[in-house]
C-alpha atoms as a PDB file:
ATOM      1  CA  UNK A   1       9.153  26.181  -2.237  1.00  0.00           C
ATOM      2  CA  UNK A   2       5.770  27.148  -3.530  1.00  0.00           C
ATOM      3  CA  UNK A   3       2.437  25.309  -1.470  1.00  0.00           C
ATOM      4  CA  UNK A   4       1.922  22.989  -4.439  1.00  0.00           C
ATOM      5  CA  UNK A   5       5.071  21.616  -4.566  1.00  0.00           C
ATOM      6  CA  UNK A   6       5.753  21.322  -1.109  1.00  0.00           C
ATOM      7  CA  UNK A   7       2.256  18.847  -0.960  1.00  0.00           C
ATOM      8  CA  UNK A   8       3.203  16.917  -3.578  1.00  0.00           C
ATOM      9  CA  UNK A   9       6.397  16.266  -1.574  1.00  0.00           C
ATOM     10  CA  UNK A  10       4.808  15.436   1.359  1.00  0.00           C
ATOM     11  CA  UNK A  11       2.653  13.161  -0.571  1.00  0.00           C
ATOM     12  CA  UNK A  12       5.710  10.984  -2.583  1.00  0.00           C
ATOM     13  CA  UNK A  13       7.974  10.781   1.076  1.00  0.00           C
ATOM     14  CA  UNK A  14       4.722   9.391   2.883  1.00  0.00           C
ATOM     15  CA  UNK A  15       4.483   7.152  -0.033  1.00  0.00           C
ATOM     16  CA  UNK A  16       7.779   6.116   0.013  1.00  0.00           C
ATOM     17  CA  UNK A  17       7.291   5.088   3.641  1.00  0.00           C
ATOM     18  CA  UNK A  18       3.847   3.139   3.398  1.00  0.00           C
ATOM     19  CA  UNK A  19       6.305   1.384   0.598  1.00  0.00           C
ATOM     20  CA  UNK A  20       9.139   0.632   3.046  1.00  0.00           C
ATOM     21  CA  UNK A  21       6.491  -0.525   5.867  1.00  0.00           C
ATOM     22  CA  UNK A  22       4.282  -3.192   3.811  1.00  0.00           C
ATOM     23  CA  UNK A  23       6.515  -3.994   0.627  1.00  0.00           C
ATOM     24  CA  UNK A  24       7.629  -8.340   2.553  1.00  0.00           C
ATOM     25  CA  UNK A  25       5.171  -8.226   5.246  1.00  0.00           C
ATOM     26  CA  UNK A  26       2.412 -11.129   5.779  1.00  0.00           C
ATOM     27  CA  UNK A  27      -1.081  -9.545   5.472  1.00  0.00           C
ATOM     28  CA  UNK A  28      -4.363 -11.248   5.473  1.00  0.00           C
ATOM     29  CA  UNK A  29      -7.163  -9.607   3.427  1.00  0.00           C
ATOM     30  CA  UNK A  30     -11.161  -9.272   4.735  1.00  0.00           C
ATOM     31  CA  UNK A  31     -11.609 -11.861   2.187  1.00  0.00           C
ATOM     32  CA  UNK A  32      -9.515 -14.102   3.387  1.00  0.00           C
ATOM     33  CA  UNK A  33      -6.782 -13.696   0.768  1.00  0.00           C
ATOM     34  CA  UNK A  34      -2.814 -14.471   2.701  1.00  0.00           C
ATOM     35  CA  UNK A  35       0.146 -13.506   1.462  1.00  0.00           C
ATOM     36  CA  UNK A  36       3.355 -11.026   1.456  1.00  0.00           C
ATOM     37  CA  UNK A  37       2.821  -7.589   0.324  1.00  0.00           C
ATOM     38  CA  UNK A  38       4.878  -7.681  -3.844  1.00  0.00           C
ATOM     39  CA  UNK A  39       4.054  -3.855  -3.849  1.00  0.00           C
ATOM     40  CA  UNK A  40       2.271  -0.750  -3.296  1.00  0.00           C
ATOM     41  CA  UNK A  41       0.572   1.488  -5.806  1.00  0.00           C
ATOM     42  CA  UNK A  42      -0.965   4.822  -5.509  1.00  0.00           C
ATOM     43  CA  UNK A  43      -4.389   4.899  -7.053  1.00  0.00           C
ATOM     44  CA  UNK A  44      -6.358   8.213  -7.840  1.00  0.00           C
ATOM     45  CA  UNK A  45      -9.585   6.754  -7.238  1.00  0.00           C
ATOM     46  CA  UNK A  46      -8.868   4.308  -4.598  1.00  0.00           C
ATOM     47  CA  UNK A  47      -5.917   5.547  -2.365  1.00  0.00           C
ATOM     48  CA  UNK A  48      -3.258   2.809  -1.879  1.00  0.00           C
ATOM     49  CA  UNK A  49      -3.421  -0.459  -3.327  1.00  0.00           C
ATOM     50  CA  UNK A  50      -1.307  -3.480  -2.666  1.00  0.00           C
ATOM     51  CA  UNK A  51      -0.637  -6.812  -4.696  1.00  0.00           C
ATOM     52  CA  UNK A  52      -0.036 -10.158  -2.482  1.00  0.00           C
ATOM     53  CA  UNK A  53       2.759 -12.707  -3.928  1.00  0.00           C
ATOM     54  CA  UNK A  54       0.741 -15.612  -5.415  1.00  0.00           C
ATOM     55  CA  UNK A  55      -2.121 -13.692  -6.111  1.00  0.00           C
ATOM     56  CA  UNK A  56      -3.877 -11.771  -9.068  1.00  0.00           C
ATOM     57  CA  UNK A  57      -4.959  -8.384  -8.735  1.00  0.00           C
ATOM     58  CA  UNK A  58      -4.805  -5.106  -6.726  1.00  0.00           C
ATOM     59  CA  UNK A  59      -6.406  -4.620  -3.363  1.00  0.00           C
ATOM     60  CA  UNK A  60      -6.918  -1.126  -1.240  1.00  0.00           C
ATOM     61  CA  UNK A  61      -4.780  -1.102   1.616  1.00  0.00           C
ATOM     62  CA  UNK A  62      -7.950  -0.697   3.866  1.00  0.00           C
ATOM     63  CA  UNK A  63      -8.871  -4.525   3.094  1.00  0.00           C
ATOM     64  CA  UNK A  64      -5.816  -5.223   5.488  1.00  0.00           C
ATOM     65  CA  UNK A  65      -7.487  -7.496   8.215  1.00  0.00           C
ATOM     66  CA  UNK A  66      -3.980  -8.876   9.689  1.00  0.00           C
ATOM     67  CA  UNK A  67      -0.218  -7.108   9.832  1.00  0.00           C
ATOM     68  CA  UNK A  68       2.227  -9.374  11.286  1.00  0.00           C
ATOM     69  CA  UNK A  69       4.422  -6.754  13.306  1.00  0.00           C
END
């Protein structure tokens, strides 16, 4: 499998996991936002961002404050 190909599917299956580990859990955002994690979204300029259940708008994923384990 050529380099480029082989990076872009190392990218999606470590995408596909941050998926499976936030999509349901409780998070609480640096600004105080609470919620469960509706989805994940990969963003060219910002990385990955999440949406909380009950609230409008994407966040990054670095604005995570609080994971409940």
């Amino acid at each position: 499998m050529p380099s480029v190909k082989r990076h872009a599917s190392k990218i999606l299956k470590e995408y596909g996991q941050a998926q499976s580990e936030l999509i349901g859990k409780a998070v609480v955002l640096t600004d105080g936002k609470a919620g469960t994690v509706e989805d994940v979204w990969l963003d060219e300029l910002h990385g990955l961002r999440i949406s909380i259940k009950g609230h409008e708008g994407r966040w990054p994923v670095s604005t995570i404050k609080l994971l409940q384990s």
